[in-house]
N, C-alpha and C. Protein backbone atom coordinates (compact mmCIF):
# COMPACT_ATOMS: atom_id res chain seq x y z
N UNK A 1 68.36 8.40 277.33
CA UNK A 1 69.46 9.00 276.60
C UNK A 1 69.26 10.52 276.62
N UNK A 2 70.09 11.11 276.92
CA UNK A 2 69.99 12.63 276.94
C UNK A 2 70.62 13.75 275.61
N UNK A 3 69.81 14.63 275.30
CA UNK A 3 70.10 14.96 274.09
C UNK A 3 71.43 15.56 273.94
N UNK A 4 71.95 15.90 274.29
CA UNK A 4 73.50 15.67 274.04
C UNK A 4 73.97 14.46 273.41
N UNK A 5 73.91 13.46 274.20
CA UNK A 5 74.09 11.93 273.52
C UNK A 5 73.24 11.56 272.52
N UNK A 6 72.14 11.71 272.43
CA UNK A 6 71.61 11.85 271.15
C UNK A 6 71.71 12.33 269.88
N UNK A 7 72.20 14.09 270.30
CA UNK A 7 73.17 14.51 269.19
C UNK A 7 74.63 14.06 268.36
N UNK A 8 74.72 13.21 269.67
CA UNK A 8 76.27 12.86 268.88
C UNK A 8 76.54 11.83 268.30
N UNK A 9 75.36 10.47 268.70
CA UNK A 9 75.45 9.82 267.80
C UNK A 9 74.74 9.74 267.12
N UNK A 10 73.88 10.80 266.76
CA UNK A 10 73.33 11.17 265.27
C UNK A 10 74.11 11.80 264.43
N UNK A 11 75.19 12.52 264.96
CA UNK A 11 76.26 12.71 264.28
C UNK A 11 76.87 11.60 263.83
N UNK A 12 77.71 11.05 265.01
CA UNK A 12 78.60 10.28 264.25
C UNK A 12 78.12 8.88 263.88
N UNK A 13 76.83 8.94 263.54
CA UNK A 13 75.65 7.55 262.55
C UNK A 13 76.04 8.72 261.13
N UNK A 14 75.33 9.54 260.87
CA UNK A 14 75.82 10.69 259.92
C UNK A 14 76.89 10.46 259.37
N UNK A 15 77.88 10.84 259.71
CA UNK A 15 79.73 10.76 259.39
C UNK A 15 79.63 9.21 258.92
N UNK A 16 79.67 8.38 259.48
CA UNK A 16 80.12 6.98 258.94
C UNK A 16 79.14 7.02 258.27
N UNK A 17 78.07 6.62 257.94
CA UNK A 17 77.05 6.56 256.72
C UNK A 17 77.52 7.53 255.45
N UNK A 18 77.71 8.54 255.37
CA UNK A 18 78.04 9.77 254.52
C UNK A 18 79.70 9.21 253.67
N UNK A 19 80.42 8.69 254.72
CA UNK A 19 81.49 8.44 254.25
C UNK A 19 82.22 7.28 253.79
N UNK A 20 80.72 6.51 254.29
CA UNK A 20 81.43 4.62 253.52
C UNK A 20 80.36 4.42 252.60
N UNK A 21 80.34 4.95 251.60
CA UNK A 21 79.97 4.89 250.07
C UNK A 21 78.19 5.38 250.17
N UNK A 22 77.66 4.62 249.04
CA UNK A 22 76.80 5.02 248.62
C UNK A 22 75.68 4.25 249.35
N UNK A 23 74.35 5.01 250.20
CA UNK A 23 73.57 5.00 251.22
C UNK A 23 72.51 3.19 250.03
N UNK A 24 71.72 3.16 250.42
CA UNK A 24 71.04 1.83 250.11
C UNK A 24 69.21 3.04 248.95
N UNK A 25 69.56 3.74 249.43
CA UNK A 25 67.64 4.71 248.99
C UNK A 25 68.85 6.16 248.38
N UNK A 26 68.64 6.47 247.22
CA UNK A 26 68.71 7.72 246.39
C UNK A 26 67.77 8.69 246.49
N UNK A 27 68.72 9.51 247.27
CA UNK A 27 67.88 10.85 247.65
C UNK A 27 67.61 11.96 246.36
N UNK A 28 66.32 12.34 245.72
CA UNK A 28 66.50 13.64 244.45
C UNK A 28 66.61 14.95 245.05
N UNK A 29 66.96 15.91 244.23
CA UNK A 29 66.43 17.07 245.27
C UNK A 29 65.32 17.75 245.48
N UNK A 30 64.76 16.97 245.35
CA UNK A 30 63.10 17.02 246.09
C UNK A 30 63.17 16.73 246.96
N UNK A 31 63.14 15.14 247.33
CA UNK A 31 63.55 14.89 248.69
C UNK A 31 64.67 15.32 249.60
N UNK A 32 65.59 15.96 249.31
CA UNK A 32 66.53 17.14 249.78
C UNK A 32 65.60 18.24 250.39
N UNK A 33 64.70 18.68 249.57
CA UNK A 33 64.20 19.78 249.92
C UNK A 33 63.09 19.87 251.13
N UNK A 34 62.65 18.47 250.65
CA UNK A 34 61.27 18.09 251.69
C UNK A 34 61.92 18.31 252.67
N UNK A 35 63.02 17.27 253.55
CA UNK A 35 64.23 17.38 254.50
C UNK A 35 64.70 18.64 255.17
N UNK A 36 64.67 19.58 254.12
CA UNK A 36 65.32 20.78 254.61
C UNK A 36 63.75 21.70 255.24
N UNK A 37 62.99 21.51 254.73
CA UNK A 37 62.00 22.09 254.78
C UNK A 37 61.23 21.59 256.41
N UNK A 38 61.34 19.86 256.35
CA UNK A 38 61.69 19.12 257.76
C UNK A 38 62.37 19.59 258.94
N UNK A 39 63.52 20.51 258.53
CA UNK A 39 64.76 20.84 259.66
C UNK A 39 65.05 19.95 259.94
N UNK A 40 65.40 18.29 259.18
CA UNK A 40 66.19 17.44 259.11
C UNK A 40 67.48 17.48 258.74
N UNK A 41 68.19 17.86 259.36
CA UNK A 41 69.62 18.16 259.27
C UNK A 41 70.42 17.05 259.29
N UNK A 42 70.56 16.18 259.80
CA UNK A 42 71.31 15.11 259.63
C UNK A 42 70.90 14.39 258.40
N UNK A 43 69.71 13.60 258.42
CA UNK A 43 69.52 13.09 257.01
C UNK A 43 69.68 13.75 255.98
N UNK A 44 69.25 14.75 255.74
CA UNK A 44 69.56 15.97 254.72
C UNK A 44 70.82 16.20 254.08
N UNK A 45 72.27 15.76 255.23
CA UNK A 45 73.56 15.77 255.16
C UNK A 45 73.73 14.19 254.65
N UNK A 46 73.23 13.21 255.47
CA UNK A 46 73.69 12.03 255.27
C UNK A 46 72.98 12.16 253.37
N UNK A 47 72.29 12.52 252.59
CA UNK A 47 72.43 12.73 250.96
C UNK A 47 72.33 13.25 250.17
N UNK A 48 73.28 14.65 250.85
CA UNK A 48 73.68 15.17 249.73
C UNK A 48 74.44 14.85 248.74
N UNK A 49 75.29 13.43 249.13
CA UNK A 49 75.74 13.43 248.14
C UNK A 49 75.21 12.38 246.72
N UNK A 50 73.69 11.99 247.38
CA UNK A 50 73.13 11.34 246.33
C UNK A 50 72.88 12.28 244.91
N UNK A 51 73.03 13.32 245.10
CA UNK A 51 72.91 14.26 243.75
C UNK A 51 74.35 14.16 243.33
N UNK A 52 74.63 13.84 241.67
CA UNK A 52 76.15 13.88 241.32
C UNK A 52 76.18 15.39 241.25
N UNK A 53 77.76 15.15 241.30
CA UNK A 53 78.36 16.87 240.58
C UNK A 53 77.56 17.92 239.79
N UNK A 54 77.89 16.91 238.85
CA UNK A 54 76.91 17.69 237.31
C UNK A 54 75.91 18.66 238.06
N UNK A 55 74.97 17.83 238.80
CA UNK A 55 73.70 18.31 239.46
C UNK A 55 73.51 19.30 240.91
N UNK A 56 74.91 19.69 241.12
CA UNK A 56 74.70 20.59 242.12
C UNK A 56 74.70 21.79 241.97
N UNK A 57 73.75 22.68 242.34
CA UNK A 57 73.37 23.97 241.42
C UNK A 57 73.40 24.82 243.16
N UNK A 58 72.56 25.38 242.68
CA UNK A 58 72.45 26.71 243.77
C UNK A 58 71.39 26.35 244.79
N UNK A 59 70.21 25.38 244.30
CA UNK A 59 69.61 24.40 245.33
C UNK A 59 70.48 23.94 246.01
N UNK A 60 71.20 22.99 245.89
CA UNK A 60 71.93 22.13 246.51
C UNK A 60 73.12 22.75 247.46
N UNK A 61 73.43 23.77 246.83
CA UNK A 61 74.31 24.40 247.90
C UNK A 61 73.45 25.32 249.00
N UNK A 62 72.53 25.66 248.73
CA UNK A 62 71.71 26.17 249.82
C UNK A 62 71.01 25.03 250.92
N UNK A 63 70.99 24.26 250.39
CA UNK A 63 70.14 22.62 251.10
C UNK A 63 71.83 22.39 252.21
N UNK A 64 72.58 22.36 251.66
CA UNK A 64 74.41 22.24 252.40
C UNK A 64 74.48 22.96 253.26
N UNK A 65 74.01 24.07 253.03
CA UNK A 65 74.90 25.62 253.87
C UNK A 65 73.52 25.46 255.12
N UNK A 66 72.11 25.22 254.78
CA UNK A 66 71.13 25.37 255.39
C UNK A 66 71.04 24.11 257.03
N UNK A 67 71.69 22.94 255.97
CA UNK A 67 71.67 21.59 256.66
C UNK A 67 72.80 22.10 257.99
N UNK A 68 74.17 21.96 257.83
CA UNK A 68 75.25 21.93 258.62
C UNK A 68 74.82 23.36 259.31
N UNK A 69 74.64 24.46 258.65
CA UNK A 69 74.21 25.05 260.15
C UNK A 69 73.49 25.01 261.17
N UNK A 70 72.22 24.03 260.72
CA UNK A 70 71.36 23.40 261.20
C UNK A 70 71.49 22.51 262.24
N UNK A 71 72.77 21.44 261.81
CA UNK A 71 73.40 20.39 262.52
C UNK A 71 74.10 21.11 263.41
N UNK A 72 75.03 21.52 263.43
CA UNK A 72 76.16 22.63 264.45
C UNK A 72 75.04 23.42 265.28
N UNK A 73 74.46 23.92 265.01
CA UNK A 73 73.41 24.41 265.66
C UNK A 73 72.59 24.09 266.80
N UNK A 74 72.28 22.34 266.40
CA UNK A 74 71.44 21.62 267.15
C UNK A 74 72.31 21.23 267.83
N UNK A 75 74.11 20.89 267.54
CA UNK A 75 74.86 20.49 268.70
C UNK A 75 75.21 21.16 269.84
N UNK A 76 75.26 22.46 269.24
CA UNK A 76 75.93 23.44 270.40
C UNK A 76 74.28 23.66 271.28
N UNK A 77 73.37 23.99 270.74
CA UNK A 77 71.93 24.04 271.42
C UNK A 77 71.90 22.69 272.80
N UNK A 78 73.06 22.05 272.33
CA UNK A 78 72.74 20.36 273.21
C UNK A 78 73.80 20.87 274.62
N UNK A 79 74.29 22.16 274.25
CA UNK A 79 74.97 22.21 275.35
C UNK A 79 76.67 21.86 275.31
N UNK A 80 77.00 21.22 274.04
CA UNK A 80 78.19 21.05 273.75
C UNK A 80 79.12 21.89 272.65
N UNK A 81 80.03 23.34 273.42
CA UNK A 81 80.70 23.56 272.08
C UNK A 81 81.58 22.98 271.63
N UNK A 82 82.38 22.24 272.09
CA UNK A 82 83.57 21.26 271.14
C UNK A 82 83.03 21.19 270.51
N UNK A 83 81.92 19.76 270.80
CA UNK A 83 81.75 18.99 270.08
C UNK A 83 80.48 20.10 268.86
N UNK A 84 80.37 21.02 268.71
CA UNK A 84 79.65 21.86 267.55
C UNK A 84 80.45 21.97 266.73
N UNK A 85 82.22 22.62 267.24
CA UNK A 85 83.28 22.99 266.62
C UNK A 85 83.42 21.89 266.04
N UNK A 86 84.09 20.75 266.39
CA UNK A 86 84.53 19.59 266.04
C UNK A 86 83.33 19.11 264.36
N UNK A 87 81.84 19.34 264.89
CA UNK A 87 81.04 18.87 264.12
C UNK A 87 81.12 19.78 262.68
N UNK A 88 81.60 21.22 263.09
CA UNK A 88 82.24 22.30 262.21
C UNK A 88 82.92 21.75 261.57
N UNK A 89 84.16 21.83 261.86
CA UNK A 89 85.21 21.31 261.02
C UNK A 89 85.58 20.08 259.86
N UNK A 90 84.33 18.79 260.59
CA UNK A 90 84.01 17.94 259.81
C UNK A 90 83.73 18.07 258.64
N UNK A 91 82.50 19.05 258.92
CA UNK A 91 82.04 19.17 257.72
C UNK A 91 82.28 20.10 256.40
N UNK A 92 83.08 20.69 257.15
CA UNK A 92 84.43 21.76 255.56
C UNK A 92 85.52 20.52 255.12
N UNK A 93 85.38 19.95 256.44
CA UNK A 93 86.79 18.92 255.53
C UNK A 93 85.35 18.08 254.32
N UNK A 94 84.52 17.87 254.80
CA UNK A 94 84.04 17.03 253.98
C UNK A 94 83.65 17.74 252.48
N UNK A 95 83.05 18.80 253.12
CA UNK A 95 82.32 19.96 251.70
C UNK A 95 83.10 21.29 252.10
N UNK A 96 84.23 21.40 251.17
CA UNK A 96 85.49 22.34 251.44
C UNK A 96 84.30 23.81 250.85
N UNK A 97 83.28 23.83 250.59
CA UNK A 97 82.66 25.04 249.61
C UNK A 97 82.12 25.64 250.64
N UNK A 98 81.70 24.93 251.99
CA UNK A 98 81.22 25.94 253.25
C UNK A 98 82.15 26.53 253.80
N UNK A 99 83.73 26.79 253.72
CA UNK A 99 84.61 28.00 253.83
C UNK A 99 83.96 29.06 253.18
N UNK A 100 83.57 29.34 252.05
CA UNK A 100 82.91 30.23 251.05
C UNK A 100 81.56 31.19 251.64
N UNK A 101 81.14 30.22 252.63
CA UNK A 101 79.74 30.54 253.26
C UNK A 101 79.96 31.30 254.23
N UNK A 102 78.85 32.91 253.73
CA UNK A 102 79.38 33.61 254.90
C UNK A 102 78.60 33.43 255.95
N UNK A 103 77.05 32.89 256.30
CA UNK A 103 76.07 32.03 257.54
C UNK A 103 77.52 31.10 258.30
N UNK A 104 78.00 30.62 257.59
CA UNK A 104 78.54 29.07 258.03
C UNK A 104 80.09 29.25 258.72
């Protein structure tokens, strides 16, 4: 498998996991952080949203902004810009607060 293809369906394992409910293991943001600290970008994305609302502070939006550039990053690095753009766009539709981000 070549990392291009690798990237993408680690993406789109990512996207469907992220978006058909709630994952099976509750991520804290510790383990957010370990992740980020990992340069695990996909898993890192696939739970963020295990932290509720209430609980998203200025960690958590830095763990967001850190992750997806991370991810976009590693796609276009694969040699693919669509599919970086595309992986872009996903992820504002998903977390509308990385418009806000001036890295992102």
């Amino acid at each position: 498998m070549t990392i291009k293809t690798t990237v993408f369906a680690t993406l789109a394992l990512v996207l469907a996991m992220s978006s058909g409910g709630q994952a099976e293991t509750t991520y804290s943001m510790e383990d957010l952080k370990a992740l980020v600290d990992q340069e695990n970008w996909a898993e890192t994305i696939e739970h963020l949203q295990d932290i509720p609302p209430a609980q998203r502070k200025k960690d958590w939006n830095l763990y967001l902004e850190k992750s997806s550039l991370g991810l976009v990053n590693s796609v276009a690095e694969a040699g693919d810009p669509y599919n970086a753009w595309q992986t872009a766009e996903g992820l504002i539709v998903r977390y509308p607060m990385l418009k806000m981000s001036r890295p992102y």
